[in-house]
Every structure is written in C-alpha cells, then in structure tokens.
N, C-alpha and C. Protein backbone atom coordinates (compact mmCIF):
# COMPACT_ATOMS: atom_id res chain seq x y z
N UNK A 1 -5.22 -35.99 -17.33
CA UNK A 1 -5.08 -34.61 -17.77
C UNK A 1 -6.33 -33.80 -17.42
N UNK A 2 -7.31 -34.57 -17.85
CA UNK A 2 -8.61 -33.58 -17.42
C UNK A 2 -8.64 -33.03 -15.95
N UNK A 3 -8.34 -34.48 -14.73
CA UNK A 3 -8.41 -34.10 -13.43
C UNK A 3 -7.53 -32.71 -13.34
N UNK A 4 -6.21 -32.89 -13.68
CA UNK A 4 -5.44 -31.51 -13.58
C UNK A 4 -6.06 -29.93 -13.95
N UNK A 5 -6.50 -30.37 -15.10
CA UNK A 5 -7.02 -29.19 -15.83
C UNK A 5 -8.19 -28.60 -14.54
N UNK A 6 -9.17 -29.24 -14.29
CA UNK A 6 -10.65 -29.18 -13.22
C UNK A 6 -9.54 -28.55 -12.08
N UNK A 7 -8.85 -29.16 -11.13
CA UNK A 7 -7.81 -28.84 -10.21
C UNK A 7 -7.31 -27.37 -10.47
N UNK A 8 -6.99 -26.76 -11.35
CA UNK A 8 -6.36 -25.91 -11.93
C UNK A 8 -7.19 -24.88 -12.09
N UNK A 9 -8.67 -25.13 -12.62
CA UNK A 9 -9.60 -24.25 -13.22
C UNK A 9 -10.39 -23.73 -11.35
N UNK A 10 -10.01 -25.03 -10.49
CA UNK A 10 -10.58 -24.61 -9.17
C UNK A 10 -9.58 -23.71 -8.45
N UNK A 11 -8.12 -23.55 -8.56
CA UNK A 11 -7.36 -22.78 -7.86
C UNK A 11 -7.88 -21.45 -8.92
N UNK A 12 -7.59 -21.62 -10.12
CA UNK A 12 -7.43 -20.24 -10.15
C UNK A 12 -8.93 -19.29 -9.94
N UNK A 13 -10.26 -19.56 -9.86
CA UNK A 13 -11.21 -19.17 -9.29
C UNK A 13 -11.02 -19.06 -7.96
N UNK A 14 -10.39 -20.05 -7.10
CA UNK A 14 -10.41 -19.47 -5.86
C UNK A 14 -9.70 -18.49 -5.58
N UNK A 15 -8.35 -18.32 -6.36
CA UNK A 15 -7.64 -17.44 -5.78
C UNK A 15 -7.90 -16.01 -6.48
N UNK A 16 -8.84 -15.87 -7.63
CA UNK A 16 -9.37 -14.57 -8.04
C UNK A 16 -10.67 -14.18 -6.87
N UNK A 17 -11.33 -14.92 -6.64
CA UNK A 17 -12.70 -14.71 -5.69
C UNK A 17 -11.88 -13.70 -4.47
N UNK A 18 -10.60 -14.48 -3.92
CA UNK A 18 -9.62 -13.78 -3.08
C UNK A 18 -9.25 -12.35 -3.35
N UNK A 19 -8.80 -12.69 -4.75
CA UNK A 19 -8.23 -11.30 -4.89
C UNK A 19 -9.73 -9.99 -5.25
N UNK A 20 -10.57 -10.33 -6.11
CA UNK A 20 -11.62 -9.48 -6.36
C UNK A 20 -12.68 -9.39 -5.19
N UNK A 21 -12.23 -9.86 -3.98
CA UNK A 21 -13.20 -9.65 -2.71
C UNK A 21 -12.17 -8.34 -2.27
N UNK A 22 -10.94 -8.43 -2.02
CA UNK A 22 -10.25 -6.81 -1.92
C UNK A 22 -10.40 -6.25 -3.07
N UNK A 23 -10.55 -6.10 -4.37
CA UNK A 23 -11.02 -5.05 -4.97
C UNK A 23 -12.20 -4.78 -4.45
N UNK A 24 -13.07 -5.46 -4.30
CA UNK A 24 -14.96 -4.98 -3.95
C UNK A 24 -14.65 -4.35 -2.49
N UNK A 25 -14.28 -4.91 -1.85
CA UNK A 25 -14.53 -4.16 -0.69
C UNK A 25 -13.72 -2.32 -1.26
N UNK A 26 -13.10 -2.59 -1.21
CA UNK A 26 -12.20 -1.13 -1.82
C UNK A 26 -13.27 -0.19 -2.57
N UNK A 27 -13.87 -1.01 -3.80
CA UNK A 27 -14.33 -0.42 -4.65
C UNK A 27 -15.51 -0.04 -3.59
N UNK A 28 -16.53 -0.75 -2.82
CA UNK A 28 -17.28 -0.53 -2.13
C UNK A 28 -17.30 0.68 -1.06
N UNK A 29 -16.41 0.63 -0.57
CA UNK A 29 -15.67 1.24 0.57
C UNK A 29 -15.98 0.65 1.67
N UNK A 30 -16.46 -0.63 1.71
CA UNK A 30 -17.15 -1.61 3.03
C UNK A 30 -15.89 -0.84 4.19
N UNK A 31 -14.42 -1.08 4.03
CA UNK A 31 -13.69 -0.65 4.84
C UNK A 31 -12.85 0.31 4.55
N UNK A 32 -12.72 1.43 4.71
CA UNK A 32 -11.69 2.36 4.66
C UNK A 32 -10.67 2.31 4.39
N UNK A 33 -9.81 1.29 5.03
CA UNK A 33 -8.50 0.70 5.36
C UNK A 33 -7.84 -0.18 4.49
N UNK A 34 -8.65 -0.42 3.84
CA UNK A 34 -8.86 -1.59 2.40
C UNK A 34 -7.46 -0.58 1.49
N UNK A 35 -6.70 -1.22 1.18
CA UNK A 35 -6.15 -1.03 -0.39
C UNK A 35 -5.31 -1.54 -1.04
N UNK A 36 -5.97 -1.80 -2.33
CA UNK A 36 -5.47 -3.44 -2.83
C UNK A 36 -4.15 -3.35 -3.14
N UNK A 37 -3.39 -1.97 -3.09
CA UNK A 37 -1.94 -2.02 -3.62
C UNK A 37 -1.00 -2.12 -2.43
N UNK A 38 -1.45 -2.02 -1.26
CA UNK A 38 -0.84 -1.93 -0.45
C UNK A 38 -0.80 -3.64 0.44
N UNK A 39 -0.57 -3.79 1.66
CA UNK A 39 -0.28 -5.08 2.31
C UNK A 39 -1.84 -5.97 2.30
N UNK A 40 -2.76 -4.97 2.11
CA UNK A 40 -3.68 -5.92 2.46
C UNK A 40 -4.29 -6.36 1.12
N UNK A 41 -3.75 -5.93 -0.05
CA UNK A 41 -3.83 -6.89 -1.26
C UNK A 41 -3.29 -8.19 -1.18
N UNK A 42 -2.00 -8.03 -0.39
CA UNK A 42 -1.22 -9.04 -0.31
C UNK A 42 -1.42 -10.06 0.41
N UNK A 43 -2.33 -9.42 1.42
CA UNK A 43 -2.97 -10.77 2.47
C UNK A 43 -3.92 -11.20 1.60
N UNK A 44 -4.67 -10.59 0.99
CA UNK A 44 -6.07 -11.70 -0.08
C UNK A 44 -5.68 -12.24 -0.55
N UNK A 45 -4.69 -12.07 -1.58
CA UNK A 45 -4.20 -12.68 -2.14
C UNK A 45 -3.14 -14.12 -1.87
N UNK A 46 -2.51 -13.68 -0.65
CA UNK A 46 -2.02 -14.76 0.25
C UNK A 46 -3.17 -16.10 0.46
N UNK A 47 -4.33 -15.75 1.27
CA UNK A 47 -4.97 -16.26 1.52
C UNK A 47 -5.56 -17.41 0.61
N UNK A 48 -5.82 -16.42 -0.92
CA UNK A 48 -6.05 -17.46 -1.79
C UNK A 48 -5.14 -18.36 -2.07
N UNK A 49 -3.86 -18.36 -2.33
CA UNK A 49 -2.93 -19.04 -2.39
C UNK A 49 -2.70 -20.29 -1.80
N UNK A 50 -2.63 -19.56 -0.61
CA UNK A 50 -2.56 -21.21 1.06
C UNK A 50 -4.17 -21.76 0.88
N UNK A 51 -5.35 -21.20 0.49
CA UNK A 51 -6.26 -22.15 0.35
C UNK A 51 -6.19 -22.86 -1.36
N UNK A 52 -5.58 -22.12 -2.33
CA UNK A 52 -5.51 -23.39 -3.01
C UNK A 52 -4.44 -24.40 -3.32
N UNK A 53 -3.67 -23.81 -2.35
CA UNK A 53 -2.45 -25.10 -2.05
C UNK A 53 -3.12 -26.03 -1.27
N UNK A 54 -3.59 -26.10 -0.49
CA UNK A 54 -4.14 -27.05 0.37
C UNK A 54 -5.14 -27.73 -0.39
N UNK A 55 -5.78 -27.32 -1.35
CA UNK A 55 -6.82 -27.93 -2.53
C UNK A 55 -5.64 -28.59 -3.17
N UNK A 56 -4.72 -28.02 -3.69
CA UNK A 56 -4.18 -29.05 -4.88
C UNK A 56 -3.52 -30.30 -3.82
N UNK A 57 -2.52 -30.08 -3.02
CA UNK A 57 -2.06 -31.21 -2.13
C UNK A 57 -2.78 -31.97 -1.99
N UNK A 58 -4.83 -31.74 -1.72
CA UNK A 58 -5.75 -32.89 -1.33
C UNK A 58 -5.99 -33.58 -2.64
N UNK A 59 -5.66 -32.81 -3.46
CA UNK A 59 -6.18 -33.52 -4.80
C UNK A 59 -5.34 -34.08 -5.83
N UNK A 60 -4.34 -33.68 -5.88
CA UNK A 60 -3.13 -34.08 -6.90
C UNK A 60 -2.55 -34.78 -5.49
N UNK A 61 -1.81 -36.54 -6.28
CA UNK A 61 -0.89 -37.35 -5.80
C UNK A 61 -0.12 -36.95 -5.77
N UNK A 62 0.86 -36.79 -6.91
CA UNK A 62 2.20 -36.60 -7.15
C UNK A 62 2.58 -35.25 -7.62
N UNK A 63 3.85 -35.07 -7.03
CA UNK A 63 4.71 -33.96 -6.64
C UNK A 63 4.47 -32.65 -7.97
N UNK A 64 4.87 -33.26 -9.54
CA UNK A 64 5.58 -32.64 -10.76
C UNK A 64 4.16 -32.13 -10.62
N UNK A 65 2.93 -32.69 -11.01
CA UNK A 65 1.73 -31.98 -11.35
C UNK A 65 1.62 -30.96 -10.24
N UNK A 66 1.92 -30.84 -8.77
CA UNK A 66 1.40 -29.98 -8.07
C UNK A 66 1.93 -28.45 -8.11
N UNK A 67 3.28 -28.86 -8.63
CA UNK A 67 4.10 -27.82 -8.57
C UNK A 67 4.06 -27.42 -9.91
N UNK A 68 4.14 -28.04 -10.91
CA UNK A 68 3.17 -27.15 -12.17
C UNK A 68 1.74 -26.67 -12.15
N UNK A 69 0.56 -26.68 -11.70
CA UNK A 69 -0.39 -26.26 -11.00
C UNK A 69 -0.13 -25.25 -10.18
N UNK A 70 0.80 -25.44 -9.04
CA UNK A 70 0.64 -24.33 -8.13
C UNK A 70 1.71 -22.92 -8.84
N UNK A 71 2.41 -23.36 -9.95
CA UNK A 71 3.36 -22.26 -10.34
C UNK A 71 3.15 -21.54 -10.89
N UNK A 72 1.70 -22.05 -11.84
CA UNK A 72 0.91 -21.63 -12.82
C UNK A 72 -0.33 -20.71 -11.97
N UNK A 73 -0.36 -20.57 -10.77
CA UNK A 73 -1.58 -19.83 -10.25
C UNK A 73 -1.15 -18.60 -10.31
N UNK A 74 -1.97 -17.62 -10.78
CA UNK A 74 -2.20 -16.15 -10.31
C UNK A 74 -1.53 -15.80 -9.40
N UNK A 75 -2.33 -16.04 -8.37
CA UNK A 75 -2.42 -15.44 -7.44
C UNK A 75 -0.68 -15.32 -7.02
N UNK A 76 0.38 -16.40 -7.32
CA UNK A 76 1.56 -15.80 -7.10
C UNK A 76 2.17 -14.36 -7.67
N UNK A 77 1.94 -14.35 -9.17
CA UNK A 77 2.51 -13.47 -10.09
C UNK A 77 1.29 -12.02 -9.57
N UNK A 78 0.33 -12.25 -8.95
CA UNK A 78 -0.47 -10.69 -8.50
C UNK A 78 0.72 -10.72 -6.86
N UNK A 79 1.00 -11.42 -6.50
CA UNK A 79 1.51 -11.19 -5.68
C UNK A 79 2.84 -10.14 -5.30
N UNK A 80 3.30 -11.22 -6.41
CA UNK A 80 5.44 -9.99 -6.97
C UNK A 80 4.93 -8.85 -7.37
N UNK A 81 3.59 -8.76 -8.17
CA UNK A 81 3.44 -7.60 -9.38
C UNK A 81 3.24 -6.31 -8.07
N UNK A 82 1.99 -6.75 -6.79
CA UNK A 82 2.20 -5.61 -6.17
C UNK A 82 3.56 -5.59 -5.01
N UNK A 83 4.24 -6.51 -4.91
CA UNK A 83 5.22 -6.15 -4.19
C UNK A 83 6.37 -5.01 -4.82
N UNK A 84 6.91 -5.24 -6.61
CA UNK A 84 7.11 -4.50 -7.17
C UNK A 84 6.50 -3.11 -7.42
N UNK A 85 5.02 -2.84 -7.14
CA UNK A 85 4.44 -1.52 -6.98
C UNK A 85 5.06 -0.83 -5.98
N UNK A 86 4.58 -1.43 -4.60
CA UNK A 86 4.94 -1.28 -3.36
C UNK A 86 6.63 -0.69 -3.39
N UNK A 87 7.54 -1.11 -3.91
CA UNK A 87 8.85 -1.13 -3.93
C UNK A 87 9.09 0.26 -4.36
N UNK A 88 8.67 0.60 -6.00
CA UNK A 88 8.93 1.24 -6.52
C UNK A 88 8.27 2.37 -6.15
N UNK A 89 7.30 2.32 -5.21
CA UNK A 89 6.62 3.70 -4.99
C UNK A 89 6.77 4.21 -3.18
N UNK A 90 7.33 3.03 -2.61
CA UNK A 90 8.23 3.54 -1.33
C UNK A 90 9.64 4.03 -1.79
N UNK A 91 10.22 3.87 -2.83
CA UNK A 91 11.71 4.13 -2.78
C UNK A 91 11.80 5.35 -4.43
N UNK A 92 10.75 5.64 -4.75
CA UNK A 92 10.58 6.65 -6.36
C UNK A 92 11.39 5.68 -6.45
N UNK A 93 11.28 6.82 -7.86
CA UNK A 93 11.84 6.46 -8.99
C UNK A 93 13.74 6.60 -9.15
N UNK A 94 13.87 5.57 -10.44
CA UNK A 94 15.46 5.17 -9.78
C UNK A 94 15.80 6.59 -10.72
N UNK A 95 17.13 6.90 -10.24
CA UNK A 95 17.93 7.74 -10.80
C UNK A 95 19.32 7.53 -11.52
N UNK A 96 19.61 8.21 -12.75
CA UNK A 96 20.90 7.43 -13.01
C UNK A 96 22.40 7.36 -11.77
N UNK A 97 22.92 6.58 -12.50
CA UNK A 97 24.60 6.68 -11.27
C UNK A 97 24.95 8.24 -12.18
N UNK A 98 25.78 9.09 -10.67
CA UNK A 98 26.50 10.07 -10.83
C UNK A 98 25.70 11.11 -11.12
C-alpha cells in the first residue's frame, strides 16, 4: 500500500508541475500564444499524463493498481474540465427547445 500511495503522490506532482508550467508561462507571458483554456492547456496537461503513465507501468506490476492510480490522476479530470470550457464557449450558451 505504501509503494502505491509514493507512486501516486509521484504522478500527481508530475502531472501538476505539467499543468502549472502552462499557467506560469501564461501568467508570465514567456509566450504570447500560451493559453491554458485553450489546446495548449491540453497539451501540458497531456504531456503530464503520458509521462506519468509511463511512471506507473515502470512501477506498478499489476494491472487493478495501475488503473486505479492512473484514474485517480488529475491531470485526466483538468483535462474533460477544459474540454467542457472549450465546448461551451465555441458553441454559447444552450438555448431552450422551441
């Protein structure tokens, strides 16, 4: 249990370092082009993801722990949360039928 827990406590730091390196740059303005609500939130955040999948696969044996670990990361649920931004603010706001 502990190993899991350590495993767990290392994805989700990696995949915030991911995500709060596109806030800083943003907040910074290092790049212009930067903005975390848009696709290139979604790539940091990606990024963290596929690097801490590849951490848990090296480190967890078996299947049930990896996929509770990896379901439990952030970085998925920041992921939907801005795709749902993205959605709702390319298409407004819904309107009733009729």
């Amino acid at each position: 249990m502990k190993q899991y827990l350590k495993v767990y406590g290392v994805t989700v730091i990696c995949s915030a370092l991911f995500i709060l390196t596109a806030w800083g740059l943003e907040f910074l303005g290092v790049f212009n082009g930067i903005d975390v609500l848009e696709w290139q939130g979604i790539l940091f955040a990606l990024l963290g993801l596929v690097v801490s999948v590849i951490y848990v696969l090296r480190k967890v044996k078996t299947w049930k722990p990896r996929l509770v670990i990896l379901l439990l990361n952030p970085a998925i649920y920041y992921i939907f949360v801005l795709m749902y931004i993205g959605i709702t603010f390319t298409y407004g706001p819904w309107t009733a039928l009729g």
